[in-house]
N, C-alpha and C. Protein backbone atom coordinates (compact mmCIF):
# COMPACT_ATOMS: atom_id res chain seq x y z
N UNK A 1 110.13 -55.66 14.73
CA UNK A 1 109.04 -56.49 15.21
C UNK A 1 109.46 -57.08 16.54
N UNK A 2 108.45 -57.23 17.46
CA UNK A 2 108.80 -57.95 18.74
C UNK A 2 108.03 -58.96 18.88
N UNK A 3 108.44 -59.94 19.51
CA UNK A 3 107.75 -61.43 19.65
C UNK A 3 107.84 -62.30 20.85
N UNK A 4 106.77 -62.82 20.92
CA UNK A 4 107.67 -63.45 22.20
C UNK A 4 107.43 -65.29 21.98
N UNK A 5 108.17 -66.07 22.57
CA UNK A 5 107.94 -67.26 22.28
C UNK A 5 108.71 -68.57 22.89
N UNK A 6 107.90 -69.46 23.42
CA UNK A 6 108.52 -70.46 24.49
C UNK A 6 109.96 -70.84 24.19
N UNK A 7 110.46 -71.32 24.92
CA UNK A 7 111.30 -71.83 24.75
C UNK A 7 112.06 -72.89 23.87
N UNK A 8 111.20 -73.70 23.62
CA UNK A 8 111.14 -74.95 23.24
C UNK A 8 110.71 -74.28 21.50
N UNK A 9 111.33 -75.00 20.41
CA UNK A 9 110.74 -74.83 18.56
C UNK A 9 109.44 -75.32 18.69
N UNK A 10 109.25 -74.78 17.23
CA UNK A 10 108.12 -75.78 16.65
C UNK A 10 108.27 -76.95 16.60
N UNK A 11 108.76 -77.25 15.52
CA UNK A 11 109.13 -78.51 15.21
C UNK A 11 111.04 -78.42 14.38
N UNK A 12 112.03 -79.25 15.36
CA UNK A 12 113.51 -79.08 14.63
C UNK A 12 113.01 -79.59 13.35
N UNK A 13 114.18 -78.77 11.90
CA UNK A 13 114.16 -79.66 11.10
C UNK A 13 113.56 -78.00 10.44
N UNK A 14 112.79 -77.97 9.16
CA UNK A 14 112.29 -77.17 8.21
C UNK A 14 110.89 -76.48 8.44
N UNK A 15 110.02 -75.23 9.15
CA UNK A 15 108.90 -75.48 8.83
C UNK A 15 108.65 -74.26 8.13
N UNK A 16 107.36 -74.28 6.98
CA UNK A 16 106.82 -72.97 7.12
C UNK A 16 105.55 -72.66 7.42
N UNK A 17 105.16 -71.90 7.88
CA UNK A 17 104.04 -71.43 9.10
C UNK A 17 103.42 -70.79 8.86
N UNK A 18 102.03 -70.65 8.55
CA UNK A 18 100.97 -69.63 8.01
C UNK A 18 100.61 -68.90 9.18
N UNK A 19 100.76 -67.92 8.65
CA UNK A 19 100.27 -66.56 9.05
C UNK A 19 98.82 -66.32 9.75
N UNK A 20 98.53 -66.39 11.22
CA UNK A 20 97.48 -66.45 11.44
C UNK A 20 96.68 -64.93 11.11
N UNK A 21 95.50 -64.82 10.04
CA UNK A 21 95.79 -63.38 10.17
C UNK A 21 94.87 -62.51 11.00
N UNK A 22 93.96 -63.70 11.13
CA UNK A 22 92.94 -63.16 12.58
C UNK A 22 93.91 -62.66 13.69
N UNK A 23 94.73 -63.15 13.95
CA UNK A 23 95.43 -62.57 15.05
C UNK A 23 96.49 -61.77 15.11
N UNK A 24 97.06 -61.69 14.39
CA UNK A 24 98.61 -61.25 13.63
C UNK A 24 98.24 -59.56 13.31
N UNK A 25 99.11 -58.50 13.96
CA UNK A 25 98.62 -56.98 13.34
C UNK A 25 99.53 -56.34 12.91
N UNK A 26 98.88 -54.77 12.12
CA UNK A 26 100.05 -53.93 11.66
C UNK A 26 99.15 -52.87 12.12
N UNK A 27 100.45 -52.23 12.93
CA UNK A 27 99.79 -50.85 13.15
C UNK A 27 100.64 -49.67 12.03
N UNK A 28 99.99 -48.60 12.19
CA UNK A 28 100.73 -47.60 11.78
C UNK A 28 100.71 -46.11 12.42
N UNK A 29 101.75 -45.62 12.34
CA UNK A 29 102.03 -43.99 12.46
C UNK A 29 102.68 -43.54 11.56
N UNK A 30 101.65 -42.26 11.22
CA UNK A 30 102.15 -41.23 10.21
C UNK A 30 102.53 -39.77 11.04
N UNK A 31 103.54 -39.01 11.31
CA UNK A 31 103.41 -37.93 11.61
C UNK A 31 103.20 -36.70 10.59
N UNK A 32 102.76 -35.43 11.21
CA UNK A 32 103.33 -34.66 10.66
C UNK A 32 103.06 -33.42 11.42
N UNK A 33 103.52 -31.83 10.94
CA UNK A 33 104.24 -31.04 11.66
C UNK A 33 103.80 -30.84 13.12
N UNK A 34 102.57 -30.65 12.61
CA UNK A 34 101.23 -30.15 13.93
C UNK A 34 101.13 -31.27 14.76
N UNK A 35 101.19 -32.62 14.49
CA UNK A 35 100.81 -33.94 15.40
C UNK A 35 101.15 -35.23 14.34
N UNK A 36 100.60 -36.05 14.74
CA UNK A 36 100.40 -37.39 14.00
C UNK A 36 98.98 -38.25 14.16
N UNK A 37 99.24 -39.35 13.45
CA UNK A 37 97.93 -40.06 13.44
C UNK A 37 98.39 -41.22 13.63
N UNK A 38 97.62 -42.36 13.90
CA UNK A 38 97.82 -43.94 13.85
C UNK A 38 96.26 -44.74 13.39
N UNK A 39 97.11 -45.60 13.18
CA UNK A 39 95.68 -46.60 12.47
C UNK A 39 96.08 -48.01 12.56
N UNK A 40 95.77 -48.92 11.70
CA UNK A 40 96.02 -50.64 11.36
C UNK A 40 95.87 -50.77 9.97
N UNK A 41 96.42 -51.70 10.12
CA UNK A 41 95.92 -52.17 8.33
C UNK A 41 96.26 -53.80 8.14
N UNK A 42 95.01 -54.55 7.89
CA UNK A 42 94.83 -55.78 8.25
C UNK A 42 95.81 -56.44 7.27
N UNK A 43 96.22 -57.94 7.83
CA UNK A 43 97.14 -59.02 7.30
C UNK A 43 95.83 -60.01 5.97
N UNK A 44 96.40 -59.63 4.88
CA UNK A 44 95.45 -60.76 4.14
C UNK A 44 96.12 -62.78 3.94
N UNK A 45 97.17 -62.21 4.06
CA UNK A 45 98.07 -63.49 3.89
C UNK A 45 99.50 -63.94 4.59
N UNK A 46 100.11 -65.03 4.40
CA UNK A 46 101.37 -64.68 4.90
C UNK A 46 102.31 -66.13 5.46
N UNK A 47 103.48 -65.93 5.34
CA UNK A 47 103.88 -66.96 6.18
C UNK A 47 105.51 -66.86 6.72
N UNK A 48 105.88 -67.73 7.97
CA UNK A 48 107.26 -67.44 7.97
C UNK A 48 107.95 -68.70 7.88
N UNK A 49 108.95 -68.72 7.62
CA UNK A 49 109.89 -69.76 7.44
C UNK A 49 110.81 -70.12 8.63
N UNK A 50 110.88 -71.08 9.37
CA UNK A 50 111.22 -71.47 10.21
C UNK A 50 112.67 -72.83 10.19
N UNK A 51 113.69 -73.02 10.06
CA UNK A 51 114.67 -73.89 9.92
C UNK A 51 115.57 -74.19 11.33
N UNK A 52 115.79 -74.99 11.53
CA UNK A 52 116.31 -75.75 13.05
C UNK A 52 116.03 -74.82 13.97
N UNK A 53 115.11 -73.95 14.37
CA UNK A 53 114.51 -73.23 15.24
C UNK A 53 115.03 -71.71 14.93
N UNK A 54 115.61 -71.44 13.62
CA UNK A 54 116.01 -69.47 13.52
C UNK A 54 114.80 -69.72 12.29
N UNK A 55 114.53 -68.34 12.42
CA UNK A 55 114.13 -67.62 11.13
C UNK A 55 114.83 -67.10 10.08
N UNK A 56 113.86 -67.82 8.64
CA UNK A 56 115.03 -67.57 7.43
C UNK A 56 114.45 -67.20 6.59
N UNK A 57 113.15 -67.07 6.74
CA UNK A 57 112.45 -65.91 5.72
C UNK A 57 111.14 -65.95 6.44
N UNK A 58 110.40 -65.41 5.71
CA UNK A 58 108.81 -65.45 5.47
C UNK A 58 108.08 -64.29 4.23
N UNK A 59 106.41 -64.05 4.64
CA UNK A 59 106.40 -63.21 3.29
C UNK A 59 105.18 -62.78 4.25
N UNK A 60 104.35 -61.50 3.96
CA UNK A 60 103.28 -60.93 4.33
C UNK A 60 103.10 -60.17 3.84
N UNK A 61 101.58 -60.62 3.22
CA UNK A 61 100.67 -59.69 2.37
C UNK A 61 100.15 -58.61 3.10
N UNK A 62 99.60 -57.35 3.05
CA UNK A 62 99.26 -56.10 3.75
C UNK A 62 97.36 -56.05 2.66
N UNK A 63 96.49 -56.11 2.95
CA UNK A 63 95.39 -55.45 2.82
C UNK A 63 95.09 -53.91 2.30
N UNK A 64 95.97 -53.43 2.02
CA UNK A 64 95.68 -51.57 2.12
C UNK A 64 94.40 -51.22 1.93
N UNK A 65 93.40 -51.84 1.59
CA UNK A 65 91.77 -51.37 1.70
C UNK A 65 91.68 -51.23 3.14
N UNK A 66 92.12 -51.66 3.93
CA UNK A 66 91.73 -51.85 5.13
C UNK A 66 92.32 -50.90 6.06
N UNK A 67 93.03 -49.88 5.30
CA UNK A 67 93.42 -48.60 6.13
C UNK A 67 92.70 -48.18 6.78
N UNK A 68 92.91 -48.13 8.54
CA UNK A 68 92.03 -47.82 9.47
C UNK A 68 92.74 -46.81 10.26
N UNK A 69 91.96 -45.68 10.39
CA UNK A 69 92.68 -44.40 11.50
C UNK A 69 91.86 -44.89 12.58
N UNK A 70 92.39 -45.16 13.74
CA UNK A 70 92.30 -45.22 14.98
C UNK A 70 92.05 -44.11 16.17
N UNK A 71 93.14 -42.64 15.61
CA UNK A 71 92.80 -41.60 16.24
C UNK A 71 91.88 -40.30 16.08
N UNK A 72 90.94 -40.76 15.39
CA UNK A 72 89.85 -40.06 14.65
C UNK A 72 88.57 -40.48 15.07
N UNK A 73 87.11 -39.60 15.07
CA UNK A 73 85.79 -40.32 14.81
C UNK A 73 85.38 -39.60 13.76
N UNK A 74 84.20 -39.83 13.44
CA UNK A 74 82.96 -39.47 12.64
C UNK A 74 83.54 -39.10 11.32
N UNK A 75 83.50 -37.85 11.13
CA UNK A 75 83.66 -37.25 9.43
C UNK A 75 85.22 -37.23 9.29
N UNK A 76 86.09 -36.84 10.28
CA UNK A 76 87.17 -36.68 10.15
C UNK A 76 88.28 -38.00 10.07
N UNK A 77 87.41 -38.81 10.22
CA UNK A 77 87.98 -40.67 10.32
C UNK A 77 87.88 -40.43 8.77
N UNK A 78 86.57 -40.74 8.63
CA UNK A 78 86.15 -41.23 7.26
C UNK A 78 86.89 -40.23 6.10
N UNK A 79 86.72 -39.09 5.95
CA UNK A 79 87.64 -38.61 5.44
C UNK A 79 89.30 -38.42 5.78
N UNK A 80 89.74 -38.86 6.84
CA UNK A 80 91.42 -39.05 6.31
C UNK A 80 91.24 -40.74 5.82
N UNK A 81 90.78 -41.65 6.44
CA UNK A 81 91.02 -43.13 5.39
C UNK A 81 90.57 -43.09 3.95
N UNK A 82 89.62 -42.09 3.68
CA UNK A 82 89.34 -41.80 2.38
C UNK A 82 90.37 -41.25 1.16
N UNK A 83 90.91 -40.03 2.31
CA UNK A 83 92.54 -39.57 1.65
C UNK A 83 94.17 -40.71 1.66
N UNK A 84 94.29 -41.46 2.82
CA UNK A 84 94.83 -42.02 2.62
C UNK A 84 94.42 -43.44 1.30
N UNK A 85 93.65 -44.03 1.20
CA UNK A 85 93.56 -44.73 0.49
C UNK A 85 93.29 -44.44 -1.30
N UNK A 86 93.34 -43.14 -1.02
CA UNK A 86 93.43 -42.14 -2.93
C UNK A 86 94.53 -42.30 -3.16
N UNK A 87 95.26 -41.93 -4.17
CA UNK A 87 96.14 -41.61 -5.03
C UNK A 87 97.34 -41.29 -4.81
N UNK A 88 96.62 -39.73 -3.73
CA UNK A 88 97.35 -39.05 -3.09
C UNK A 88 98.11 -39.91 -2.09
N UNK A 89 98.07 -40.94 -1.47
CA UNK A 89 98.71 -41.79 -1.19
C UNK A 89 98.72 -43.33 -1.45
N UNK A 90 98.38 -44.13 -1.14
CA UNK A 90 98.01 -45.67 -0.98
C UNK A 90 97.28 -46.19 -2.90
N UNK A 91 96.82 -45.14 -3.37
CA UNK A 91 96.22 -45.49 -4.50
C UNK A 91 95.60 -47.07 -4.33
N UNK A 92 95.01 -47.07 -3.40
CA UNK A 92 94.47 -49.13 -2.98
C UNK A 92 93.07 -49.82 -3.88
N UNK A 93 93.18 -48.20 -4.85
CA UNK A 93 92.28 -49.00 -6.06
C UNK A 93 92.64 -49.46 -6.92
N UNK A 94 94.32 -49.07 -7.54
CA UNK A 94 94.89 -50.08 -8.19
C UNK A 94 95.87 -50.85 -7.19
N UNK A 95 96.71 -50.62 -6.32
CA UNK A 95 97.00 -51.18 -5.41
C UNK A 95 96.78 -51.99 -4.26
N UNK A 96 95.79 -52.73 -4.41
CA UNK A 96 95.10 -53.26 -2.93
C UNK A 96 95.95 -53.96 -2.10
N UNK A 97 97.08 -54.33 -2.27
CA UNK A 97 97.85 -54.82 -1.39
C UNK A 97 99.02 -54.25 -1.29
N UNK A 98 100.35 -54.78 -0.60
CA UNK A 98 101.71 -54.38 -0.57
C UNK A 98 101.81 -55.63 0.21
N UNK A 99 103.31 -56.06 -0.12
CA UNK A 99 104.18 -57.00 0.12
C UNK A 99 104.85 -56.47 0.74
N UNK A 100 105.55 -57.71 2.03
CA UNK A 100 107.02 -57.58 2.69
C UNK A 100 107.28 -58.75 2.15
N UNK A 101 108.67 -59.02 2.18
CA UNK A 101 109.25 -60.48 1.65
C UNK A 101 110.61 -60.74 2.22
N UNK A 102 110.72 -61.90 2.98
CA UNK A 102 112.10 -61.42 3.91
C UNK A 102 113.16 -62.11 3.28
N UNK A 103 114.37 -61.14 2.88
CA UNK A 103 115.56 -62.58 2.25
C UNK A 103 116.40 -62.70 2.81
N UNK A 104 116.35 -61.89 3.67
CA UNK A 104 117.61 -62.53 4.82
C UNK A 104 117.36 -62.39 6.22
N UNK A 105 117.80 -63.17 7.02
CA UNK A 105 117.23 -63.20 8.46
C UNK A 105 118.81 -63.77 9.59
N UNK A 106 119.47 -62.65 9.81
CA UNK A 106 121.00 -62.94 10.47
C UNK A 106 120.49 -63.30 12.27
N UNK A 107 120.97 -64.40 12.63
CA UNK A 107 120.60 -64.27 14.27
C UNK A 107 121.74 -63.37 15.01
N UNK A 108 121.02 -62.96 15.96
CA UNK A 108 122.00 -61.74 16.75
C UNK A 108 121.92 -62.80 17.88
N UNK A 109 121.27 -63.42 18.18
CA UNK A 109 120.87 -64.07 19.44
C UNK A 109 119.73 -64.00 20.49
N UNK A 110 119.29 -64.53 21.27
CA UNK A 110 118.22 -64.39 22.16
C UNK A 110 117.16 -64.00 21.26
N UNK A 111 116.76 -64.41 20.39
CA UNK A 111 115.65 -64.57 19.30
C UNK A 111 115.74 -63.24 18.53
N UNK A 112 116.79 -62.49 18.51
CA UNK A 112 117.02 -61.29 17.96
C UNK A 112 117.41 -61.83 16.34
N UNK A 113 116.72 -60.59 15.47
CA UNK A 113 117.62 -60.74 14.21
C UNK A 113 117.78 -59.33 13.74
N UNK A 114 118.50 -59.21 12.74
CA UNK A 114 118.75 -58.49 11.95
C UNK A 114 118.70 -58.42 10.29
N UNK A 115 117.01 -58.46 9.86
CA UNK A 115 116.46 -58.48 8.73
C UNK A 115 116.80 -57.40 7.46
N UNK A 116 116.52 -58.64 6.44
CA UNK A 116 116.85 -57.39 5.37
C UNK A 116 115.39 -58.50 4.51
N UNK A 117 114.28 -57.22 3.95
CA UNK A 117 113.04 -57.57 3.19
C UNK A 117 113.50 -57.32 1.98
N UNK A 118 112.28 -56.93 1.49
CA UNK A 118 112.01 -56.06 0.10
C UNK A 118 110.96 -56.01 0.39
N UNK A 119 110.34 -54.80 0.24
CA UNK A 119 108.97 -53.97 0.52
C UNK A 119 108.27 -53.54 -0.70
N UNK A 120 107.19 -53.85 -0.65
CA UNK A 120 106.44 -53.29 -1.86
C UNK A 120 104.70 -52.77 -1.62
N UNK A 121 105.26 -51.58 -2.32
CA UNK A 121 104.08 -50.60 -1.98
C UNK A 121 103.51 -49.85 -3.33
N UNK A 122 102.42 -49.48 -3.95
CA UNK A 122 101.97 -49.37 -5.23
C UNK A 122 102.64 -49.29 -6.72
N UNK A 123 103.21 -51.15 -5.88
CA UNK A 123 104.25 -51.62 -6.81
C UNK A 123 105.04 -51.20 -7.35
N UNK A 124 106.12 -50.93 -6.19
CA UNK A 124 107.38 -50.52 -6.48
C UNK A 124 108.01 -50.96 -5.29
N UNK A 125 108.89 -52.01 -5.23
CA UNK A 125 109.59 -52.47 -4.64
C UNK A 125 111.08 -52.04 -4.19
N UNK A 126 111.21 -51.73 -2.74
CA UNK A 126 112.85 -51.56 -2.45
C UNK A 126 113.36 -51.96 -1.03
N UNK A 127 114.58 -52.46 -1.08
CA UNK A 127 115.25 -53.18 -0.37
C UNK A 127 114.78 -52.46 1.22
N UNK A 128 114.55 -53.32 2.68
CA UNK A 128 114.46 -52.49 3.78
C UNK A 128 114.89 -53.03 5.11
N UNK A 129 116.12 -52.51 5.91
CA UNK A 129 116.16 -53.23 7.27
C UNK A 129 115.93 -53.30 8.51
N UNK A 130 115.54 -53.86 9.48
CA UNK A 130 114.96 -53.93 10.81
C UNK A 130 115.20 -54.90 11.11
N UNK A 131 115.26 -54.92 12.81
CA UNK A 131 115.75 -55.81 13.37
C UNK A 131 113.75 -56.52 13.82
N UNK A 132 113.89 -57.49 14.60
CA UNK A 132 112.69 -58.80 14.71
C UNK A 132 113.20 -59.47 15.59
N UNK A 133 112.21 -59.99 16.55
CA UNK A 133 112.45 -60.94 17.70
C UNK A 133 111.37 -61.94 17.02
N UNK A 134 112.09 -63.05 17.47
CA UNK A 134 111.15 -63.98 17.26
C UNK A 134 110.90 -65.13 18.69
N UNK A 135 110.14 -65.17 18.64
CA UNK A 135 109.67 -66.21 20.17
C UNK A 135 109.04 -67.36 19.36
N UNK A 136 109.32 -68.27 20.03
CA UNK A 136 109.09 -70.01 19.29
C UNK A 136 108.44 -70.53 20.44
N UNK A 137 106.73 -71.18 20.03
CA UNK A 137 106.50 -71.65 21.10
C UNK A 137 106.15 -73.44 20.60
N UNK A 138 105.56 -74.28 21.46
CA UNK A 138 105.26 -75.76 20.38
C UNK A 138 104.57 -75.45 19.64
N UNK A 139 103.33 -74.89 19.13
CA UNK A 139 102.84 -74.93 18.06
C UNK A 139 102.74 -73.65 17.48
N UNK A 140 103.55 -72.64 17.45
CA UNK A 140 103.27 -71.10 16.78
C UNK A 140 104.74 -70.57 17.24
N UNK A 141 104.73 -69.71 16.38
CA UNK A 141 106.00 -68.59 16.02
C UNK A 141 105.55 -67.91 16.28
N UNK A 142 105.82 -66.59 17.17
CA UNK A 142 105.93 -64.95 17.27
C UNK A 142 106.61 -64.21 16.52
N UNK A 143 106.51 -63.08 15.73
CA UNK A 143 107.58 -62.20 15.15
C UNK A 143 107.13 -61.13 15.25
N UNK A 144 108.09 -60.19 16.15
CA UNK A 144 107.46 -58.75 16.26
C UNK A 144 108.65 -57.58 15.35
N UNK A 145 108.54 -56.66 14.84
CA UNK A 145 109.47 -56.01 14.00
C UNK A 145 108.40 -54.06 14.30
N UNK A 146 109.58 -53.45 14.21
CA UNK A 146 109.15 -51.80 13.78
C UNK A 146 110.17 -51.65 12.84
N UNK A 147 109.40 -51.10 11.63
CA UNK A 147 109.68 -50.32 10.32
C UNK A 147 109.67 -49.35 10.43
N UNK A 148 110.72 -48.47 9.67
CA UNK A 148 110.59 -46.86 9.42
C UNK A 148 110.79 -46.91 8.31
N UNK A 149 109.90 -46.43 7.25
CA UNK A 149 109.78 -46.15 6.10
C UNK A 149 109.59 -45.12 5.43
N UNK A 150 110.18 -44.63 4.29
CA UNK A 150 110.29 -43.64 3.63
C UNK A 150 109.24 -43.72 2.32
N UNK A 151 108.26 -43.05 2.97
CA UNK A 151 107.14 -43.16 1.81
C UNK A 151 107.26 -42.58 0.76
N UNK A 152 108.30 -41.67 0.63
CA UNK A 152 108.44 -41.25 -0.69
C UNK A 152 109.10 -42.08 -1.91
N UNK A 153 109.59 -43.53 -1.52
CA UNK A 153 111.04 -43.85 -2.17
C UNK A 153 109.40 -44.82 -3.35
N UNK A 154 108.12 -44.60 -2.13
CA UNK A 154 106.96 -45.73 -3.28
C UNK A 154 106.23 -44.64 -3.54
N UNK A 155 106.33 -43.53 -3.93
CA UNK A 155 105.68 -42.62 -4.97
C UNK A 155 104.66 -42.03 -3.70
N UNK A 156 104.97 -42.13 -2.48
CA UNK A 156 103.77 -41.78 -1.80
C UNK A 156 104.20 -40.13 -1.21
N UNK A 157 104.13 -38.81 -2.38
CA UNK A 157 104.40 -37.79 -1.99
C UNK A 157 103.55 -36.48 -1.70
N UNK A 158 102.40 -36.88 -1.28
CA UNK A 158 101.52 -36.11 -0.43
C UNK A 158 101.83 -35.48 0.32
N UNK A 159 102.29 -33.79 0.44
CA UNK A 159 102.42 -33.04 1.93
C UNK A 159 104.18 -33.40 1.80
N UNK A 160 104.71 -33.66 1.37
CA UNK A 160 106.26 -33.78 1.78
C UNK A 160 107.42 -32.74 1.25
N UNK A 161 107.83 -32.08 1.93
CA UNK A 161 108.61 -30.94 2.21
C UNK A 161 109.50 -31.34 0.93
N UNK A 162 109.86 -32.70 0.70
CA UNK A 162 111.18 -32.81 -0.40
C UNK A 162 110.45 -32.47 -1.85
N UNK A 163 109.47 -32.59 -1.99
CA UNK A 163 108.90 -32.18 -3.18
C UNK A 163 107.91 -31.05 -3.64
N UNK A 164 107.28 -30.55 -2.46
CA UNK A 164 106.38 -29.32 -2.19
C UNK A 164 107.71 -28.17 -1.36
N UNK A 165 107.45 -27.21 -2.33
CA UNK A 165 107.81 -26.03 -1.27
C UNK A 165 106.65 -24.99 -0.72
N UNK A 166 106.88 -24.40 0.47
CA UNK A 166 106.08 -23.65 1.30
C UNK A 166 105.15 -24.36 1.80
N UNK A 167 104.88 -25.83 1.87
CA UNK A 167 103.72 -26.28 3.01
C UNK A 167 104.16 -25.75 4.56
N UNK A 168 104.66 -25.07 5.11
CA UNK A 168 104.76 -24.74 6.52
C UNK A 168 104.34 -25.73 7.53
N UNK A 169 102.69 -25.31 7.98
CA UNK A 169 103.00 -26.83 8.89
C UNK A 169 101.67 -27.41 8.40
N UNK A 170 101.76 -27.84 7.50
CA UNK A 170 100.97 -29.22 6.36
C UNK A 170 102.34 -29.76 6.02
N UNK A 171 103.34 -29.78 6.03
CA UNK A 171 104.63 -31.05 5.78
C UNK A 171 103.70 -32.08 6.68
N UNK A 172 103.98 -33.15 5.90
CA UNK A 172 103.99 -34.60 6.25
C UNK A 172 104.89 -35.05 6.90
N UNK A 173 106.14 -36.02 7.65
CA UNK A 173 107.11 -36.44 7.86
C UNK A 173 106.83 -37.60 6.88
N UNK A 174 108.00 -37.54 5.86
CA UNK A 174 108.01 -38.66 4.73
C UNK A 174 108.59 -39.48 5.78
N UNK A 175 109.03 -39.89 7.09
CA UNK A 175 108.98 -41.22 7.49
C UNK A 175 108.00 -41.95 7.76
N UNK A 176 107.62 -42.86 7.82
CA UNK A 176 106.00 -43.63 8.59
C UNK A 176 106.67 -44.85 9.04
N UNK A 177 105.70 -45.01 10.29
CA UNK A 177 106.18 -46.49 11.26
C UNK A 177 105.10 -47.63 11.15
N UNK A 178 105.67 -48.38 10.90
CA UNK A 178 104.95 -49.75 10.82
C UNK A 178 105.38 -50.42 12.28
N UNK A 179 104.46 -51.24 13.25
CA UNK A 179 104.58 -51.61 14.17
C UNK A 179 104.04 -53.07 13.90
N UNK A 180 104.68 -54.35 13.67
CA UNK A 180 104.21 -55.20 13.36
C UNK A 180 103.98 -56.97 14.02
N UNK A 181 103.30 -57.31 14.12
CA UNK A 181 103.40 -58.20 15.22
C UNK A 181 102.36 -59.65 14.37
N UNK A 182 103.48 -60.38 14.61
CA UNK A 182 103.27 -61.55 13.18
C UNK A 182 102.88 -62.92 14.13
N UNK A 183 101.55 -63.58 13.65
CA UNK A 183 101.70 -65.23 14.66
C UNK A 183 101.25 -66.39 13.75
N UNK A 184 102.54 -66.84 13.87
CA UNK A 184 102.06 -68.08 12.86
C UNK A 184 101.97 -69.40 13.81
N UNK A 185 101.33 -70.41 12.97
CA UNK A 185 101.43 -71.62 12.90
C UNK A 185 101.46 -72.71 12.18
């Protein structure tokens, strides 16, 4: 995640900071053999934890109804958010959300960290790390972070070479990027 943020804290001392989610985004990229795709997928909730001006946790809820392809129109939109949000991946009819949850937050310095979450995706939770900038301004926190995630480790094995043989070029890349950009206050 990247962030940017004044100089000056919130407030020294303890805060935690809700998640603005009107403003706050997640993008995504999925590749696979032939090309890739990107989309968003809206913030329903969230907050970060703020202590003598580092970051020491926070939590953010993910929407997955709200899977949006970006590089698509008309029939071919509507049917890949249709596929992504089946079974075949996202299952967001019993799953409507996914969790990040941060439990550790190491400062590297210059608002750098080096995070460790737990991720949860049609509920199944596993440990994940990335680094996050955070920018502190007087009244709001920045936190920007990129994820690379292994969609297979949450049952999401659609198109993936480790479990299908002979897709040629229908492989998926079981990695996917989360691009995430967090603003609290």
């Amino acid at each position: 995640m990247a962030a940017t943020v004044a100089a000056q804290a919130v407030n020294p001392g303890k805060d935690l900071l809700k998640v603005k989610t009107d403003e706050s985004t997640v993008a995504w990229i999925g590749r696979k053999v032939t090309g890739q795709h990107n989309g968003s997928i809206s913030i329903k909730d969230g907050s970060i934890n703020i202590q003598d001006g580092l970051l020491t946790g926070g939590t953010i809820v993910m929407d997955m109804t709200t899977i949006t392809v970006l590089d698509q129109q008309g029939g071919g939109k509507t049917k890949l958010e249709g596929h992504l949000k089946s079974d075949d991946f996202f299952g967001v009819e019993k799953y409507p959300t996914s969790t990040l949850i941060v439990t550790k937050a190491v400062s590297k310095g210059e608002g750098q960290y080096a995070v460790t979450a737990d991720l949860t995706i049609k509920g199944i939770t596993h440990p994940i790390n990335f680094d996050a900038l955070l920018k502190l301004g007087s009244d709001r926190a920045i936190v920007t972070a990129d994820l690379k995630i292994d969609r297979t480790l949450y049952d999401v094995r659609y198109g993936s070479g480790k479990f299908f043989d002979d897709l040629g070029d229908k492989t998926i890349d079981d990695i996917f990027e989360l691009n995430v950009k967090i603003i609290a206050q």
